[in-house]
N, C-alpha and C. Protein backbone atom coordinates (compact mmCIF):
# COMPACT_ATOMS: atom_id res chain seq x y z
N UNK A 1 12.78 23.12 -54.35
CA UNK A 1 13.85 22.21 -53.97
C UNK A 1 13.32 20.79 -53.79
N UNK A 2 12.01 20.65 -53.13
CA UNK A 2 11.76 19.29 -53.18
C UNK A 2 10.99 18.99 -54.57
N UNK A 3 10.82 19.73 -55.06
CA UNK A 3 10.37 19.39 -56.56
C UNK A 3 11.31 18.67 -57.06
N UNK A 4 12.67 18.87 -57.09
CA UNK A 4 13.71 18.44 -57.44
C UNK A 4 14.22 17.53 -57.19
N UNK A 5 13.97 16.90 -55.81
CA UNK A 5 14.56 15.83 -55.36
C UNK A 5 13.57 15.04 -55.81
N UNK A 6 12.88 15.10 -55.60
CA UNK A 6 11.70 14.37 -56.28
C UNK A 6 12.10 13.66 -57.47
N UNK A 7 11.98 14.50 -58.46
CA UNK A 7 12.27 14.29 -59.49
C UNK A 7 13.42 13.81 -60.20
N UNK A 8 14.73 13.28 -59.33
CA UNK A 8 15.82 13.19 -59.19
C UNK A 8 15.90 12.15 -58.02
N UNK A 9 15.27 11.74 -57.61
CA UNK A 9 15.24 10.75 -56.06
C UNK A 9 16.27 9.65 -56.24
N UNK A 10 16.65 8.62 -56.78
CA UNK A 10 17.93 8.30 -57.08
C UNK A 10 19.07 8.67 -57.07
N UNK A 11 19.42 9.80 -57.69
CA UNK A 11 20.49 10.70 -57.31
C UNK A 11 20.91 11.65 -56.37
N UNK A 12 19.39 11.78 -55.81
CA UNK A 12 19.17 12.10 -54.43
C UNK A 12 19.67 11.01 -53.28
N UNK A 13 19.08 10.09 -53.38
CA UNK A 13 19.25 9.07 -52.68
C UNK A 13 20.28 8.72 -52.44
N UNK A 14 21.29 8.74 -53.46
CA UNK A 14 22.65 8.08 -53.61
C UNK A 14 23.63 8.99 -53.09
N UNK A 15 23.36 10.17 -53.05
CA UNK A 15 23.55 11.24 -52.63
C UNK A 15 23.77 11.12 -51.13
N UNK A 16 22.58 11.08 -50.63
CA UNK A 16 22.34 10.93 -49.13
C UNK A 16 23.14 9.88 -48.20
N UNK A 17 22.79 8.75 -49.06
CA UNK A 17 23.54 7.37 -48.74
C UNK A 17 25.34 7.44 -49.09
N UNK A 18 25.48 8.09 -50.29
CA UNK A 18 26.92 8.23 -50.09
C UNK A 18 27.50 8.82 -49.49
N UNK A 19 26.59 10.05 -48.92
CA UNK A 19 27.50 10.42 -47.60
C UNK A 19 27.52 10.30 -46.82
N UNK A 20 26.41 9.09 -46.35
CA UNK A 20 27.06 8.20 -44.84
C UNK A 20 28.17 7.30 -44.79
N UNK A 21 28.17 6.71 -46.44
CA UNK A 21 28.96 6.03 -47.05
C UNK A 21 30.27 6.70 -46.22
N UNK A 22 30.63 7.62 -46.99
CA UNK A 22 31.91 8.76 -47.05
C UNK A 22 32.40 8.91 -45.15
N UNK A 23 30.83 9.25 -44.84
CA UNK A 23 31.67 9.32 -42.97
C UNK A 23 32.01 8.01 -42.87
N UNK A 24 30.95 6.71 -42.99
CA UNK A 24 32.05 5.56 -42.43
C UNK A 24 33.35 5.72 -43.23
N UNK A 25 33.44 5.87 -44.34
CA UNK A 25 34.93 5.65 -44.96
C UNK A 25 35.91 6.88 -44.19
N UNK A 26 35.63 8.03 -44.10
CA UNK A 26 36.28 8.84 -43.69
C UNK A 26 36.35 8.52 -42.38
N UNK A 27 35.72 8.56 -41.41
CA UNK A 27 35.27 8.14 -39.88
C UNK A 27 36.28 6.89 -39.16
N UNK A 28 36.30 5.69 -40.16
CA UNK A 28 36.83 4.41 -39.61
C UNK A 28 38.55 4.91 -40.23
N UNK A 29 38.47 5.32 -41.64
CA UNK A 29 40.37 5.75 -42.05
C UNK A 29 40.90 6.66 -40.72
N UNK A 30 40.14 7.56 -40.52
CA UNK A 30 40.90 8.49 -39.57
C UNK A 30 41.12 7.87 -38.50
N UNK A 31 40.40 7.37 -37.54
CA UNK A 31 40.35 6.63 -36.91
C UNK A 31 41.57 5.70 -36.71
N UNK A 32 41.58 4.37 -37.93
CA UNK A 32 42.49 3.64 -37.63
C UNK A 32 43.78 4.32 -37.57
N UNK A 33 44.17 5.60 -38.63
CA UNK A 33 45.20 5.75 -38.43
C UNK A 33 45.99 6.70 -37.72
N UNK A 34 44.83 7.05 -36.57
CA UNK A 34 45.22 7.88 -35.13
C UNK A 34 45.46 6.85 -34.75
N UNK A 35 45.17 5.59 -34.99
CA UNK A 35 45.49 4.08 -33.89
C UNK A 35 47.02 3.73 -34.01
N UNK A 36 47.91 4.57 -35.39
CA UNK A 36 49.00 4.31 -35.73
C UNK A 36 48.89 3.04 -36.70
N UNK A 37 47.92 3.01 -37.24
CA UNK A 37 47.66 1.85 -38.27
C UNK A 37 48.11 2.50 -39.19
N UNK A 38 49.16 2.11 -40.10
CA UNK A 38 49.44 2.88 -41.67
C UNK A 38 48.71 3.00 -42.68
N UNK A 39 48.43 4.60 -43.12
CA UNK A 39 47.62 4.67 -44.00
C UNK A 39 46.79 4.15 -44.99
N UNK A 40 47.32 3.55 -45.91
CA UNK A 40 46.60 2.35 -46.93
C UNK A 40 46.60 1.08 -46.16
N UNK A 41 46.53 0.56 -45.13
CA UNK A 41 46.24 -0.44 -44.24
C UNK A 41 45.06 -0.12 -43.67
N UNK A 42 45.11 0.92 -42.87
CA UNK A 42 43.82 1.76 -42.68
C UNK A 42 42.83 2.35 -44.14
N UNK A 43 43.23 2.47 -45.09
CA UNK A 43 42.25 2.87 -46.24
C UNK A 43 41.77 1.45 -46.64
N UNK A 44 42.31 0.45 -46.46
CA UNK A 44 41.60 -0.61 -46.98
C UNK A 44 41.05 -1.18 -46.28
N UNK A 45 41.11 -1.39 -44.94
CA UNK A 45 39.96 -1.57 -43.48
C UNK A 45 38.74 -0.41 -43.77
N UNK A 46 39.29 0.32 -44.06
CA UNK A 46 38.11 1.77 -43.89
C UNK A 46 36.88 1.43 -45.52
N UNK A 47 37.48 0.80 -46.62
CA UNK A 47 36.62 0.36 -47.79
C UNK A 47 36.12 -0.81 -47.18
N UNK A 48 36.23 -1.58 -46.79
CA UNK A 48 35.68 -2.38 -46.31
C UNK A 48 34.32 -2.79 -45.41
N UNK A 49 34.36 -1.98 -44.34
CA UNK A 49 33.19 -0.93 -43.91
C UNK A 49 32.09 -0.51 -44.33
N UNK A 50 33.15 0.48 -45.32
CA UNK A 50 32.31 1.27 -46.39
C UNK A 50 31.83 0.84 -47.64
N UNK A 51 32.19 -0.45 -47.82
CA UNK A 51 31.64 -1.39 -49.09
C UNK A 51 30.60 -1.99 -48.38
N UNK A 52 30.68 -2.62 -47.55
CA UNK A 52 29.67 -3.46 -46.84
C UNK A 52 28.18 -2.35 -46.62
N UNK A 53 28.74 -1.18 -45.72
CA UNK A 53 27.25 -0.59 -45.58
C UNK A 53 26.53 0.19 -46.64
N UNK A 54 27.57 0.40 -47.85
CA UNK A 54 26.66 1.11 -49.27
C UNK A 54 26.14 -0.35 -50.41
N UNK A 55 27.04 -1.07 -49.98
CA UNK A 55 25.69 -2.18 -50.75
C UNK A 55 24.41 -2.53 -50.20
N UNK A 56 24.45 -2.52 -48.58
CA UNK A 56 22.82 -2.89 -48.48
C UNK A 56 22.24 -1.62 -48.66
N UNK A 57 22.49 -0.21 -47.99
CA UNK A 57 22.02 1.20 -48.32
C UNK A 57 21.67 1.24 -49.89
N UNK A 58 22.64 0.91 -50.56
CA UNK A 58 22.35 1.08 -52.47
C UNK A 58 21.10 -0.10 -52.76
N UNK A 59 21.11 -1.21 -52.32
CA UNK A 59 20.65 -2.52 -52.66
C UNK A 59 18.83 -2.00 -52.22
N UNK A 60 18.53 -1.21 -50.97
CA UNK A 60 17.56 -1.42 -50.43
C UNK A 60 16.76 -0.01 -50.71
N UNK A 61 17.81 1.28 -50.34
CA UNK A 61 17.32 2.82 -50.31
C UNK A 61 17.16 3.69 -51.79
N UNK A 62 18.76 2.99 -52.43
CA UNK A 62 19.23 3.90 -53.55
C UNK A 62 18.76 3.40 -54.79
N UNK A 63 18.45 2.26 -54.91
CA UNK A 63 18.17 1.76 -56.25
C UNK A 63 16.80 0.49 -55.88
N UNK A 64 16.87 0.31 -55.48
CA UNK A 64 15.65 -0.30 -54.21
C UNK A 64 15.05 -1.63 -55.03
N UNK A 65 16.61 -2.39 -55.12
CA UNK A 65 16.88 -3.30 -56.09
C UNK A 65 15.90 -4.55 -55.81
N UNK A 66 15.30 -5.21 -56.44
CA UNK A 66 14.17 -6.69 -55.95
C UNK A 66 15.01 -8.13 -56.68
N UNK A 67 16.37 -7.48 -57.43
CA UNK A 67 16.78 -8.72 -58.05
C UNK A 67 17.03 -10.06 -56.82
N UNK A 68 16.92 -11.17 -58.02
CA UNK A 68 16.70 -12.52 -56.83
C UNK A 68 17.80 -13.26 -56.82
N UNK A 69 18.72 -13.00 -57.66
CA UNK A 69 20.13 -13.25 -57.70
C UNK A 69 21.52 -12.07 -57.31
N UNK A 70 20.97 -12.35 -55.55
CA UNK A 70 22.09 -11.71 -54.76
C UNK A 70 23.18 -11.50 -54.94
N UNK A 71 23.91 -13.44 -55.04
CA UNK A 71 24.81 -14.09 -55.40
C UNK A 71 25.76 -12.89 -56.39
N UNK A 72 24.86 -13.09 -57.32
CA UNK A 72 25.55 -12.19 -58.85
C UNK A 72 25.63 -11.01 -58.75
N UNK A 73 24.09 -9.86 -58.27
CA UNK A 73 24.50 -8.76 -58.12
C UNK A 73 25.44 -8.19 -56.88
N UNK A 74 25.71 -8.64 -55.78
CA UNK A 74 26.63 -8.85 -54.70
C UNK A 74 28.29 -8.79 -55.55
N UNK A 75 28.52 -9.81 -56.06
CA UNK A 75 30.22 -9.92 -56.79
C UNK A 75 30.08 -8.78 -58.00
N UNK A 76 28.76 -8.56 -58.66
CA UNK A 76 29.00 -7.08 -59.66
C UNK A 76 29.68 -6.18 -58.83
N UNK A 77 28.75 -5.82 -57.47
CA UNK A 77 28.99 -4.71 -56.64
C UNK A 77 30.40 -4.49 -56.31
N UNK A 78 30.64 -5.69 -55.58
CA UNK A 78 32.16 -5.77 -54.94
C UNK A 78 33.38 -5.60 -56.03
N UNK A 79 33.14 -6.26 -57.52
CA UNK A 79 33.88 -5.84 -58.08
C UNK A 79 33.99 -4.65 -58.73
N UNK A 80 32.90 -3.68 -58.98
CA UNK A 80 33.01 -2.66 -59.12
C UNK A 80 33.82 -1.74 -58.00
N UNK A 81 33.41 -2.10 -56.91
CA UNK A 81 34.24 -1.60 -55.57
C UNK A 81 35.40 -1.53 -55.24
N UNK A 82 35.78 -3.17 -56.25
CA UNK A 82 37.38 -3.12 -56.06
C UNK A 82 38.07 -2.09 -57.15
N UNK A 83 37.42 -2.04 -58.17
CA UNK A 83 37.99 -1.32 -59.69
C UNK A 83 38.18 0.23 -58.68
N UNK A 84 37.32 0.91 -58.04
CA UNK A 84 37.66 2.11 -57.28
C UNK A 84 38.13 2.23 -56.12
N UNK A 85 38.21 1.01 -55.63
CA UNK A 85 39.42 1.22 -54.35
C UNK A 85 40.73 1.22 -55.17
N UNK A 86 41.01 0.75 -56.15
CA UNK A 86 42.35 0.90 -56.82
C UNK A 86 42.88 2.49 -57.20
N UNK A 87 41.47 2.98 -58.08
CA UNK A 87 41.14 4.47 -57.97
C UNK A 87 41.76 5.41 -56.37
N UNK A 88 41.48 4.92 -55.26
CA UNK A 88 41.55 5.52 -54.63
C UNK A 88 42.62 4.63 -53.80
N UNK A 89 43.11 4.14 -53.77
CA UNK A 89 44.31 3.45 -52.70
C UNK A 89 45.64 4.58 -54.03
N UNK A 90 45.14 4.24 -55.74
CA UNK A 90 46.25 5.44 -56.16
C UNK A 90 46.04 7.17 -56.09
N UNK A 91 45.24 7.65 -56.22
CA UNK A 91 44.83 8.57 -55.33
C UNK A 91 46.20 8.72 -54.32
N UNK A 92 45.66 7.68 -53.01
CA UNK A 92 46.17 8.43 -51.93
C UNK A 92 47.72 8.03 -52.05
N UNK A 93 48.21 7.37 -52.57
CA UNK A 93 49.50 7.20 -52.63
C UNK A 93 50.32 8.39 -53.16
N UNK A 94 49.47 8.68 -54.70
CA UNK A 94 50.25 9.52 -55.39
C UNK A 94 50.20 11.16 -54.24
N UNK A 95 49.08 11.25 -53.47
CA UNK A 95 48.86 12.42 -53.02
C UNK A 95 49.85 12.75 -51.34
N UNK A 96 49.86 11.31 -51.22
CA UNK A 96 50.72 11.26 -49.87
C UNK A 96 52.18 10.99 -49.97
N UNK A 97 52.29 9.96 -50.70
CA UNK A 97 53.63 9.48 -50.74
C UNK A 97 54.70 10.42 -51.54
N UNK A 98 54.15 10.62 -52.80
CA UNK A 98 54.75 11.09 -53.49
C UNK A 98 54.80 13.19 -53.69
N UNK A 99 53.48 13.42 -53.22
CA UNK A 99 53.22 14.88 -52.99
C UNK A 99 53.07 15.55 -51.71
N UNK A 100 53.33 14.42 -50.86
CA UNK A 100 53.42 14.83 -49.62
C UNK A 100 51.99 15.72 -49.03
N UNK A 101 51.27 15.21 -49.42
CA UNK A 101 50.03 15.58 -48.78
C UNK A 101 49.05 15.15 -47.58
N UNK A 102 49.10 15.93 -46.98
CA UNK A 102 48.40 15.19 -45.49
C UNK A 102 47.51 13.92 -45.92
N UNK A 103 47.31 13.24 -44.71
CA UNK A 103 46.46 12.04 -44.89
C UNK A 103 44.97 12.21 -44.92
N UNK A 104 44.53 12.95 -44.28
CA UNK A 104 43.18 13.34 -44.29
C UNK A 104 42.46 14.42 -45.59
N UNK A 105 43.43 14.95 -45.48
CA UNK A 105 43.11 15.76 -47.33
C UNK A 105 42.93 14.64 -47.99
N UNK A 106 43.76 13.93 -48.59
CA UNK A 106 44.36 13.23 -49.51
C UNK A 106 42.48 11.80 -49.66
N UNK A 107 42.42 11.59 -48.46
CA UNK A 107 41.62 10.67 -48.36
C UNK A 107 40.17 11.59 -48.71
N UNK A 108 39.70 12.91 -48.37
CA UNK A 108 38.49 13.65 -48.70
C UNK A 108 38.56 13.76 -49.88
N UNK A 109 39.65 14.11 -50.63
CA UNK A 109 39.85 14.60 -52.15
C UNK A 109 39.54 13.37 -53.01
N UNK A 110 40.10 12.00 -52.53
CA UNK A 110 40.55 10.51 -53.17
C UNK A 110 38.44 10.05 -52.96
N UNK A 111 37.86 10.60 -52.05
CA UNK A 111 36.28 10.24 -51.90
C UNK A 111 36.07 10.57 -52.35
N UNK A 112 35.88 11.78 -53.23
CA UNK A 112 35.17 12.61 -53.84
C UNK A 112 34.68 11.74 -55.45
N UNK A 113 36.07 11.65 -55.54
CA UNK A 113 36.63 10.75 -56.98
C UNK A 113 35.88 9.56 -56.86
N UNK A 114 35.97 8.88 -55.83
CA UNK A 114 35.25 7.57 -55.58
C UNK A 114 33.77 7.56 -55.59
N UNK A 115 32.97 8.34 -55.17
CA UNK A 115 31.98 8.44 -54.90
C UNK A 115 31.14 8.40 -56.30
N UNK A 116 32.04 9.41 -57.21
CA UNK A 116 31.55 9.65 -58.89
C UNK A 116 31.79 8.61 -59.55
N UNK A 117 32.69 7.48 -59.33
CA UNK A 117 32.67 6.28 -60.08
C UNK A 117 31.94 5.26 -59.44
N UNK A 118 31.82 5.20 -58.35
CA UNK A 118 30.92 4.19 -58.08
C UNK A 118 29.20 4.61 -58.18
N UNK A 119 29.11 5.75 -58.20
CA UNK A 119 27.60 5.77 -58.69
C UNK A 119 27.27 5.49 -59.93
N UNK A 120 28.31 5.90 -60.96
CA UNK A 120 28.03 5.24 -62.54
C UNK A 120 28.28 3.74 -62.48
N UNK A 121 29.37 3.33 -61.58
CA UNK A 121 29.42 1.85 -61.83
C UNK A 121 28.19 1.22 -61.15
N UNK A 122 27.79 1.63 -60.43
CA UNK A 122 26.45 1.02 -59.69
C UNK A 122 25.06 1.21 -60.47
N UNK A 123 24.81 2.09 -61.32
CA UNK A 123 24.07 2.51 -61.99
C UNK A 123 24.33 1.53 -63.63
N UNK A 124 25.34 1.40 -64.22
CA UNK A 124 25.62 0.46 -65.05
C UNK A 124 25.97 -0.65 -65.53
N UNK A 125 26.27 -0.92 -64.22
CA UNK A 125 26.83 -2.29 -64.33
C UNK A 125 26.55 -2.88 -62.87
N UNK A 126 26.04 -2.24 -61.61
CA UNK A 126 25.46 -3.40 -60.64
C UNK A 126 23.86 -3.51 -60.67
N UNK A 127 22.90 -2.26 -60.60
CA UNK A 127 22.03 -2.16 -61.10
C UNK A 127 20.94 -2.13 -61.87
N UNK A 128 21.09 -2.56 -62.67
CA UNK A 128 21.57 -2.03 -64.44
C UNK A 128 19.89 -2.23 -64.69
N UNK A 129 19.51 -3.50 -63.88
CA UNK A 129 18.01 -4.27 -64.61
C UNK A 129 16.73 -3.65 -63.52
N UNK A 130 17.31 -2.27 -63.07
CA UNK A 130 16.34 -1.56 -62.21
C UNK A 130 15.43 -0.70 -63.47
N UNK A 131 14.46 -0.31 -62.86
CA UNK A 131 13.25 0.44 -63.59
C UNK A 131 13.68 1.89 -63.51
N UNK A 132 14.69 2.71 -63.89
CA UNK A 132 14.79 4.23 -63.62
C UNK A 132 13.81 5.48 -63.80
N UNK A 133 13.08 5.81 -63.37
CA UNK A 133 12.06 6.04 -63.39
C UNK A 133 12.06 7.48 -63.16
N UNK A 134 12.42 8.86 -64.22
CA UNK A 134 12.69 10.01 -64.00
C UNK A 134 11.78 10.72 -64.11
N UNK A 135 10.99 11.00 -63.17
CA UNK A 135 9.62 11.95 -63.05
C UNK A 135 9.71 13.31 -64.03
């Protein structure tokens, strides 16, 4: 097993980090909207959070980026972030509003989805000029 991670440590990594990612996102949504904050009001406070602490986690742990133009890879990131909060703000609409599906399902199921596009988008397009290095 640690042969594996090893050998995979990136995807490991991203792994690890996205699921702290996932509790703040899950952690701060539930949260706000026991506060009676409405759902996608609360899902987009809750990305927010959760954008902020997986770019330095991705920037430093997951891809263990040295680029010197923050500036640029910073707005890649965020806009990749925004392309899957759209992913997932429709997600939870279609799953709540329209299918009547609890809020907390709807938001675990809508991460799941998120989590798989932002590791390719982070991997191809925020990352991109990292050394991948597959043992």
């Amino acid at each position: 097993m640690l042969k594996f991670i090893k050998k995979h440590e990136h995807i490991s990594s991203y792994l690890f980090f996205g699921g702290l990612t996932t509790v703040v996102a899950l952690g701060s949504f539930m949260i706000l909207h026991r506060l009676g904050i409405h759902y996608l009001i609360s899902n987009a406070i809750s990305w927010i959070l959760a954008v902020s602490f997986a770019y330095i986690t991705s920037k430093k742990f997951v891809f263990k980026s040295k680029d010197k133009y923050i500036k640029k890879e910073l707005s890649r990131f965020f806009m990749s972030r925004i392309f899957s909060l759209g992913i997932d703000m429709t997600i939870m609409y279609i799953m709540v509003s329209i299918l009547s599906i609890h809020e907390d399902i709807s938001k675990i199921i809508a991460s799941i989805a998120v989590v798989i596009v932002n590791y390719v988008l982070s991997r191809i397009m925020v990352f991109k000029n990292q050394n991948w290095k597959v043992k």
